[in-house]
C-alpha atoms as a PDB file:
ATOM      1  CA  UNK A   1     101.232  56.958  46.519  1.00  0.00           C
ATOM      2  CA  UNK A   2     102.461  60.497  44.627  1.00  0.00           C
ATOM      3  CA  UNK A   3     100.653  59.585  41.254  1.00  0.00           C
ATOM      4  CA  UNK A   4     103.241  62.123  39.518  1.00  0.00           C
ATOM      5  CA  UNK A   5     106.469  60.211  40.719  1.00  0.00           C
ATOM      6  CA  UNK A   6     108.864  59.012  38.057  1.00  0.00           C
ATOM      7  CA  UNK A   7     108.534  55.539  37.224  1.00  0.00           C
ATOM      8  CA  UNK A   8     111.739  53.306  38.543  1.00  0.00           C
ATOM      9  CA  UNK A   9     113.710  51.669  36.496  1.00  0.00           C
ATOM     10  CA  UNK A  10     113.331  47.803  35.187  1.00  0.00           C
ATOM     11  CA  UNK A  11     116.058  46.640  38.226  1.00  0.00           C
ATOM     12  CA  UNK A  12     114.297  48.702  41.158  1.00  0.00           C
ATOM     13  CA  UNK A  13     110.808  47.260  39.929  1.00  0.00           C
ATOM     14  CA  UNK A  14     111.724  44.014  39.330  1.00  0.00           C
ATOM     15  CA  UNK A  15     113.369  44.105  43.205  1.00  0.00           C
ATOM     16  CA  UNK A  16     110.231  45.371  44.463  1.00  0.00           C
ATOM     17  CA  UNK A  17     107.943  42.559  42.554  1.00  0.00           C
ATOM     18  CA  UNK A  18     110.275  39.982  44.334  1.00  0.00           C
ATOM     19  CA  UNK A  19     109.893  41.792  47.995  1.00  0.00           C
ATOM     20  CA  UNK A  20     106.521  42.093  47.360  1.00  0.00           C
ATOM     21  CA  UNK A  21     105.876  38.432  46.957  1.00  0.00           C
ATOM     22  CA  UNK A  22     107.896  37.241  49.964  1.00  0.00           C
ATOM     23  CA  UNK A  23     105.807  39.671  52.102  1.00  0.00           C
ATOM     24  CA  UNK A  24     102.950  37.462  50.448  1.00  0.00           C
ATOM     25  CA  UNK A  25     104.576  34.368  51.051  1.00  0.00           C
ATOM     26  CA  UNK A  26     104.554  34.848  54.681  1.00  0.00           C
ATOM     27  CA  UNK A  27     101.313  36.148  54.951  1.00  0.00           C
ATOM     28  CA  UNK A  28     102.346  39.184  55.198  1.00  0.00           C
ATOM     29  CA  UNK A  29     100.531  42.744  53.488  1.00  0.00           C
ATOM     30  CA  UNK A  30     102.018  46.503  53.340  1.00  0.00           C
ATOM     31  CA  UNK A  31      99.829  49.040  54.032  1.00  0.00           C
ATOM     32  CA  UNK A  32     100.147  50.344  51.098  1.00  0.00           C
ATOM     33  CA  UNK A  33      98.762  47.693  49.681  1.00  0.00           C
ATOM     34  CA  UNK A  34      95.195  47.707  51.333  1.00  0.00           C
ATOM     35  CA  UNK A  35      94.263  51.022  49.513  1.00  0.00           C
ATOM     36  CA  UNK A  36      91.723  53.003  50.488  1.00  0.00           C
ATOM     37  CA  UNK A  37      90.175  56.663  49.911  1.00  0.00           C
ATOM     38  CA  UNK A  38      93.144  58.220  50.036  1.00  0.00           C
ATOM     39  CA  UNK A  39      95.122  56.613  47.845  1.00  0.00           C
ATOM     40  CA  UNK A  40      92.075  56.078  45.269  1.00  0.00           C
ATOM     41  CA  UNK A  41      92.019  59.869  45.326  1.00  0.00           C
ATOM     42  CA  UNK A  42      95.094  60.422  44.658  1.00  0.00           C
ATOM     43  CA  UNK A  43      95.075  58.443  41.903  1.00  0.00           C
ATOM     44  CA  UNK A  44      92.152  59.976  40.170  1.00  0.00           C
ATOM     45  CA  UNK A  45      94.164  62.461  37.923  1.00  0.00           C
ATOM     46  CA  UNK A  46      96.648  60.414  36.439  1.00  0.00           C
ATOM     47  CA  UNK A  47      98.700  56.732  37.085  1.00  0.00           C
ATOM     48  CA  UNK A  48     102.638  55.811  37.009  1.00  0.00           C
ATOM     49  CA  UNK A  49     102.748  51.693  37.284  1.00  0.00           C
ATOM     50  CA  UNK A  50     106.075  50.890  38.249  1.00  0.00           C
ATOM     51  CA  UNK A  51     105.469  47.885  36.399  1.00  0.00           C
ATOM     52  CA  UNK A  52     103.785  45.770  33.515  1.00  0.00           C
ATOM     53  CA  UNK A  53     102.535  42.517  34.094  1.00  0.00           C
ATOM     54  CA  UNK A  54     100.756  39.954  31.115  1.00  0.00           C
ATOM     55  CA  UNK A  55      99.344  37.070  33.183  1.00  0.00           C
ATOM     56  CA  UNK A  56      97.041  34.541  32.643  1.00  0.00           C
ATOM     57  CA  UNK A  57      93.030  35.136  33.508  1.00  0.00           C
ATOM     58  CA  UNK A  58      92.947  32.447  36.263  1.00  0.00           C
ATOM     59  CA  UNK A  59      90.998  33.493  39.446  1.00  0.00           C
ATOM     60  CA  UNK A  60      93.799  32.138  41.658  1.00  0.00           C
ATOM     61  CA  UNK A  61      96.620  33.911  39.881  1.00  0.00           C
ATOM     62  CA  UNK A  62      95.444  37.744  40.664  1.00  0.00           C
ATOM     63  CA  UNK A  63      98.692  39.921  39.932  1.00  0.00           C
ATOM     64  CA  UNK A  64      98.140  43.048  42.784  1.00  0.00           C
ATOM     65  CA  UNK A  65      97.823  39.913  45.589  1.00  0.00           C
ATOM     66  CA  UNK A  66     100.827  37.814  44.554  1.00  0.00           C
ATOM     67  CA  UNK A  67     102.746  40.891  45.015  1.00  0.00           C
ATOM     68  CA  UNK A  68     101.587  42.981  47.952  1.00  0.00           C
ATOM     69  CA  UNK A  69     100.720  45.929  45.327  1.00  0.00           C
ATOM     70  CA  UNK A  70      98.026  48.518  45.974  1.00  0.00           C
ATOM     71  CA  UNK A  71      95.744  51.151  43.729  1.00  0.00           C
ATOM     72  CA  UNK A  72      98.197  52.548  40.237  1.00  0.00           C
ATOM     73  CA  UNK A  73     101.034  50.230  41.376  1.00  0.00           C
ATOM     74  CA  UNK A  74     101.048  47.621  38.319  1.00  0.00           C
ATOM     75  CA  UNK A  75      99.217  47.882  34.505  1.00  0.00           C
ATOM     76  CA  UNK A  76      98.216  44.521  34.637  1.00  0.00           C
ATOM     77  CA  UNK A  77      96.733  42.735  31.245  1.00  0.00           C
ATOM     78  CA  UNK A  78      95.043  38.997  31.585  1.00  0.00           C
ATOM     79  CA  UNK A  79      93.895  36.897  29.019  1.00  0.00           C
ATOM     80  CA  UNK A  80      93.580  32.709  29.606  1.00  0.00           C
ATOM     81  CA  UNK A  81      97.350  31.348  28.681  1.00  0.00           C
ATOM     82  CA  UNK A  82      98.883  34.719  28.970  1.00  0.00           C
ATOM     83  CA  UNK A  83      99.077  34.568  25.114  1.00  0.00           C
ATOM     84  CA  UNK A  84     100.459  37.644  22.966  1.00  0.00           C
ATOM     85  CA  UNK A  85      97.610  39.162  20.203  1.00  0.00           C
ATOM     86  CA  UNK A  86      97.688  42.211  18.365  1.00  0.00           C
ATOM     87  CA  UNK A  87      95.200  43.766  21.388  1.00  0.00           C
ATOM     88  CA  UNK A  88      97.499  42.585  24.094  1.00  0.00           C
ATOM     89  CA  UNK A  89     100.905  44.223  22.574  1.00  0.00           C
ATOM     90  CA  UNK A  90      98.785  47.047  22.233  1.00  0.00           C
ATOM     91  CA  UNK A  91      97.848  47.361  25.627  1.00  0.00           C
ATOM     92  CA  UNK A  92     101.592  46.763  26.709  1.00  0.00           C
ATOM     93  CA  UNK A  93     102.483  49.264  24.091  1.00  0.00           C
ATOM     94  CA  UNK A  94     100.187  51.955  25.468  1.00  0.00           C
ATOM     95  CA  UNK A  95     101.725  51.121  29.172  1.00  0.00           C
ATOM     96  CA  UNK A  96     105.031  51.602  28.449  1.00  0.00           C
ATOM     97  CA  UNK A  97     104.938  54.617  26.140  1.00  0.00           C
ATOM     98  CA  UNK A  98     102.491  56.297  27.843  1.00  0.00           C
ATOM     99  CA  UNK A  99     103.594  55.744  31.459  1.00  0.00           C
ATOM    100  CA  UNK A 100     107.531  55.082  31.109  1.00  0.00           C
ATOM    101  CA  UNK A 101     106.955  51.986  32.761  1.00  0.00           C
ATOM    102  CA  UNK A 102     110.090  49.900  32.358  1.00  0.00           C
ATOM    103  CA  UNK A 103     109.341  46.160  33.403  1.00  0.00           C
ATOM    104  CA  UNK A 104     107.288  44.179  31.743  1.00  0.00           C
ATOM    105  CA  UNK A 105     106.445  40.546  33.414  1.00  0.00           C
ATOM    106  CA  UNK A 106     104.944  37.642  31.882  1.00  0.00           C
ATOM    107  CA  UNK A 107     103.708  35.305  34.064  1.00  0.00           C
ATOM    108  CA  UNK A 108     102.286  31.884  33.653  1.00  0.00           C
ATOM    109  CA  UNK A 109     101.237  29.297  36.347  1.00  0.00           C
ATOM    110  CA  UNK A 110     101.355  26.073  37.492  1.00  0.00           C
ATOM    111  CA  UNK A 111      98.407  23.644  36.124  1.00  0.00           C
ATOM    112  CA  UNK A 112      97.500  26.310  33.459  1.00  0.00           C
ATOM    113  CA  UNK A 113      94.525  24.827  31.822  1.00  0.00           C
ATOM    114  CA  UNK A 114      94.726  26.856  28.629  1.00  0.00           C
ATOM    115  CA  UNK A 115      98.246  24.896  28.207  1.00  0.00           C
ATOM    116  CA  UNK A 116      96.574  21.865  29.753  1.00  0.00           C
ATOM    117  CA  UNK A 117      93.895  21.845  27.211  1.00  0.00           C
ATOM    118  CA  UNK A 118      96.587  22.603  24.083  1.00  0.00           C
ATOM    119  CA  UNK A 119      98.781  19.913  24.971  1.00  0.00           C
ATOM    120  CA  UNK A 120      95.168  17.693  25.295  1.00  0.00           C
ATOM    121  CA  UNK A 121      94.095  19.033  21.903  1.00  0.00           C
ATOM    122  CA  UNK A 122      97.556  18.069  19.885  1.00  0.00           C
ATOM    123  CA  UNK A 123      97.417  14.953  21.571  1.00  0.00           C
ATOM    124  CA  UNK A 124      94.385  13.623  20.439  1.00  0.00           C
ATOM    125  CA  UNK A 125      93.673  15.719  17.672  1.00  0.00           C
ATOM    126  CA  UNK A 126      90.161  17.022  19.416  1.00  0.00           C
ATOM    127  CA  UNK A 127      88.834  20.811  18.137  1.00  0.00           C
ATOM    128  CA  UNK A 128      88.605  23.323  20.851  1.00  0.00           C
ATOM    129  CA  UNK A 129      84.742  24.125  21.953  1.00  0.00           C
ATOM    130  CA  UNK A 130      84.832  27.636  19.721  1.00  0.00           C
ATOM    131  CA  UNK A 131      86.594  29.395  17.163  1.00  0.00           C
ATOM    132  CA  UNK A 132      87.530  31.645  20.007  1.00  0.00           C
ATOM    133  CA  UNK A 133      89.173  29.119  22.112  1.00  0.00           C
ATOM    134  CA  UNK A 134      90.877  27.714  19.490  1.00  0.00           C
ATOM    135  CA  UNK A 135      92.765  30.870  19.162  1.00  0.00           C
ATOM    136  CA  UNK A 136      93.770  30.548  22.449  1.00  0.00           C
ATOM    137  CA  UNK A 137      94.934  27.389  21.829  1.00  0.00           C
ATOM    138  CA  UNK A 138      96.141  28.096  18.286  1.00  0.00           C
ATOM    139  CA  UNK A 139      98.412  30.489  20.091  1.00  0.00           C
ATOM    140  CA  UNK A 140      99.750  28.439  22.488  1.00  0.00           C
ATOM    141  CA  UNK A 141     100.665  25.119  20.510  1.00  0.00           C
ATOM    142  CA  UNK A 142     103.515  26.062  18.486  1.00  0.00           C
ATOM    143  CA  UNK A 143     105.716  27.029  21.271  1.00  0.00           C
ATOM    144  CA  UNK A 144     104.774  23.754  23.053  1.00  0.00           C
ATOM    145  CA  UNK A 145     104.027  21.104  20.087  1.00  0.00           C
ATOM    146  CA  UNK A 146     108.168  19.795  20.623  1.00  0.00           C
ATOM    147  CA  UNK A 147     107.512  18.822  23.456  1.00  0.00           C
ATOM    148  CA  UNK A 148     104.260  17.056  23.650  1.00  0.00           C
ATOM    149  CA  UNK A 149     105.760  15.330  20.432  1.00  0.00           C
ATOM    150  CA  UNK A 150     109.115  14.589  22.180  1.00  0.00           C
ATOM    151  CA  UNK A 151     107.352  11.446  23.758  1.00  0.00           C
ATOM    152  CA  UNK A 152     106.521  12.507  27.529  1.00  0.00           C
ATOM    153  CA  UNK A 153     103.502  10.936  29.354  1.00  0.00           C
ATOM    154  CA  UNK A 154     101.588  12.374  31.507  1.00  0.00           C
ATOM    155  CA  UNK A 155     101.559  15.370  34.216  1.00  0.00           C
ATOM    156  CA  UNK A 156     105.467  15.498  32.674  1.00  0.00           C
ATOM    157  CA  UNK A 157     104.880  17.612  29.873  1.00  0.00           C
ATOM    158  CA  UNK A 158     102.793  19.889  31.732  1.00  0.00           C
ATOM    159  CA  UNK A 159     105.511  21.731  33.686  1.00  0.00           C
ATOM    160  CA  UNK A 160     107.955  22.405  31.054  1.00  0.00           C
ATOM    161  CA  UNK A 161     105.127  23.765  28.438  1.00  0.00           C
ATOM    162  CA  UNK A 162     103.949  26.276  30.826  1.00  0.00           C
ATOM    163  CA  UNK A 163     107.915  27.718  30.943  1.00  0.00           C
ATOM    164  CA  UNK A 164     107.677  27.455  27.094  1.00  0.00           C
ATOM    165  CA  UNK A 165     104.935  29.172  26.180  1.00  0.00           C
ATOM    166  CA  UNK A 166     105.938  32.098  28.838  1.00  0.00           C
ATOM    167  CA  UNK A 167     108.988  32.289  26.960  1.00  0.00           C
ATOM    168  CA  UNK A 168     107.309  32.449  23.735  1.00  0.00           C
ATOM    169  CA  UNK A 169     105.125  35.294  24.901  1.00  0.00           C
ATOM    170  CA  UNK A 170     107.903  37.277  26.290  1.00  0.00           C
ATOM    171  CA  UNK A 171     110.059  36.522  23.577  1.00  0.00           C
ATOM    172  CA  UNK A 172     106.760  38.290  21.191  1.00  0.00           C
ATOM    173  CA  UNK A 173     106.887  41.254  23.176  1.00  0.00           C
ATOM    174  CA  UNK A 174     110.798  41.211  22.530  1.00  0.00           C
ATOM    175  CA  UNK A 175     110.886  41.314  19.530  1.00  0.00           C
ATOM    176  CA  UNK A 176     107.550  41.650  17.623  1.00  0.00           C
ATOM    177  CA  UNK A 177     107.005  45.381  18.702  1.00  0.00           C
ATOM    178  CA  UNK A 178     109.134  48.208  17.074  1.00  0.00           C
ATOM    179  CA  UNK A 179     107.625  50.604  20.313  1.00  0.00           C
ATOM    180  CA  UNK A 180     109.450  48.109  22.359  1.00  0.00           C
ATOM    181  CA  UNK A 181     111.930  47.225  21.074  1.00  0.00           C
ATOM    182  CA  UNK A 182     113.541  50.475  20.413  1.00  0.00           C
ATOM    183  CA  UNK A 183     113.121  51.033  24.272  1.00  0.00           C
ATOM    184  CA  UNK A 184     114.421  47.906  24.984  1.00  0.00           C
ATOM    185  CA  UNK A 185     117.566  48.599  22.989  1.00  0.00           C
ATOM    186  CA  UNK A 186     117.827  52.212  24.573  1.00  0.00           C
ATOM    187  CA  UNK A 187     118.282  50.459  27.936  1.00  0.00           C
ATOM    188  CA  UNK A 188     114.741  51.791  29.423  1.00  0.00           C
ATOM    189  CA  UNK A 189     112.704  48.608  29.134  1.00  0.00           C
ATOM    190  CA  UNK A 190     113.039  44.570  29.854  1.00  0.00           C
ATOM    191  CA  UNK A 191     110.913  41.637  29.380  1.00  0.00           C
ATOM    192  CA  UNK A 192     111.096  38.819  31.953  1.00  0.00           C
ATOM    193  CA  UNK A 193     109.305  36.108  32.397  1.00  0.00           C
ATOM    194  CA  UNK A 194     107.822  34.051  35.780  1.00  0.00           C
ATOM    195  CA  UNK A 195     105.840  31.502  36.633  1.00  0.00           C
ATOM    196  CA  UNK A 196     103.589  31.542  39.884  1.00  0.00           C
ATOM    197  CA  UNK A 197     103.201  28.468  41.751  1.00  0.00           C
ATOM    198  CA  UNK A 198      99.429  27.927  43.007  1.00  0.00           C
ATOM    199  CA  UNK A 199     100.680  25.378  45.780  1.00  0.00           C
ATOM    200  CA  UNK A 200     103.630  27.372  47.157  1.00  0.00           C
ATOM    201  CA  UNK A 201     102.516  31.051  46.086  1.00  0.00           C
ATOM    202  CA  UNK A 202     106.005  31.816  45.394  1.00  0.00           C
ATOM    203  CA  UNK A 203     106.819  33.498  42.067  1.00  0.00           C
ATOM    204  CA  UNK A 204     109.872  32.083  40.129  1.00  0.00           C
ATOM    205  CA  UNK A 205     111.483  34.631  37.560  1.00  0.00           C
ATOM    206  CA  UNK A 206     113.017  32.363  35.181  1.00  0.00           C
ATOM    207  CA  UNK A 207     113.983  34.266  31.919  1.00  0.00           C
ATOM    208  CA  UNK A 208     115.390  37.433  32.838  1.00  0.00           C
END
């Protein structure tokens, strides 16, 4: 990859996030994709990430795999319930500025636990197991609170909260960022959001 190419824009990128995960759907890699010492070389005096992605920290949820991407190809940030902090609009902040990077995905997953373990918390009123977790789930509850107190049982509320709190998120980068949102307004940046299924390992871009 030519580490001094222009970035594409937020249509082309998002087009080549979907491709990408079909080829990973099928089992399926690029050659690109695989790396190596070229590439890594390449690579070593500067970076142009065609893309941004917030995701969540799980193990299973790994951002470069889910969409046949190689070495410099996304500027990925994780952090457990892909929530938005000062640190993490930072990051997305630097990404876009710096780079010209006009995408900028936030992706949850199916059977989250840091949205299992909110929705456990406001249901029975149990403290998280440290101040730092609870920000986490401090975080995460308000987008998800009308739901778990809409009366579902279960597995039911699970699904919908995990959309919710993605939208939340990408709704924060939206709007609570002047950097981005004056690119977003000039037309060079958008903010979707996606969920990735662990049992199907198909991505679903939901709020676009």
């Amino acid at each position: 990859m030519d580490s001094n190419r222009h970035p594409v824009n937020h249509t082309q990128a998002l087009e080549r996030l979907k491709q990408g995960n079909v080829r990973f759907t099928t089992n399926v890699r690029s050659i690109e994709s695989l790396g190596g010492k070229q590439q890594r070389e390449a690579l070593v005096g500067g970076q142009k990430p065609f893309a941004i992605v917030l995701s969540c920290s799980d193990s299973r949820a790994p951002s470069e795999l889910l969409f046949d991407c190689g070495l410099g190809d996304l500027f990925v940030v994780r952090v457990a319930g892909n929530v938005v902090a000062p640190t993490i609009v930072g990051s997305v902040e630097f990404a876009a500025a710096t780079f010209g990077t006009e995408l900028i995905v936030v992706m949850g997953h199916t059977r989250c636990g840091a949205v299992v373990a909110t929705v456990d918390a406001l249901r029975s009123g149990r403290g998280a197991i440290s101040e730092n977790v609870r920000d986490i789930v401090d975080r995460i509850a308000p987008g998800v609170a009308e739901l778990v107190n809409g009366g579902k049982n279960g597995e039911d509320v699970i699904g919908p909260a995990i959309r919710a709190n993605v939208r939340v998120s990408a709704n924060h980068l939206r709007h609570g960022s002047r950097v981005l949102e004056e690119r977003i307004a000039a037309g060079r940046l958008a903010v979707v959001g996606a969920e990735y299924s662990l049992e199907t390992g198909e991505v679903d871009f939901f709020d676009v």
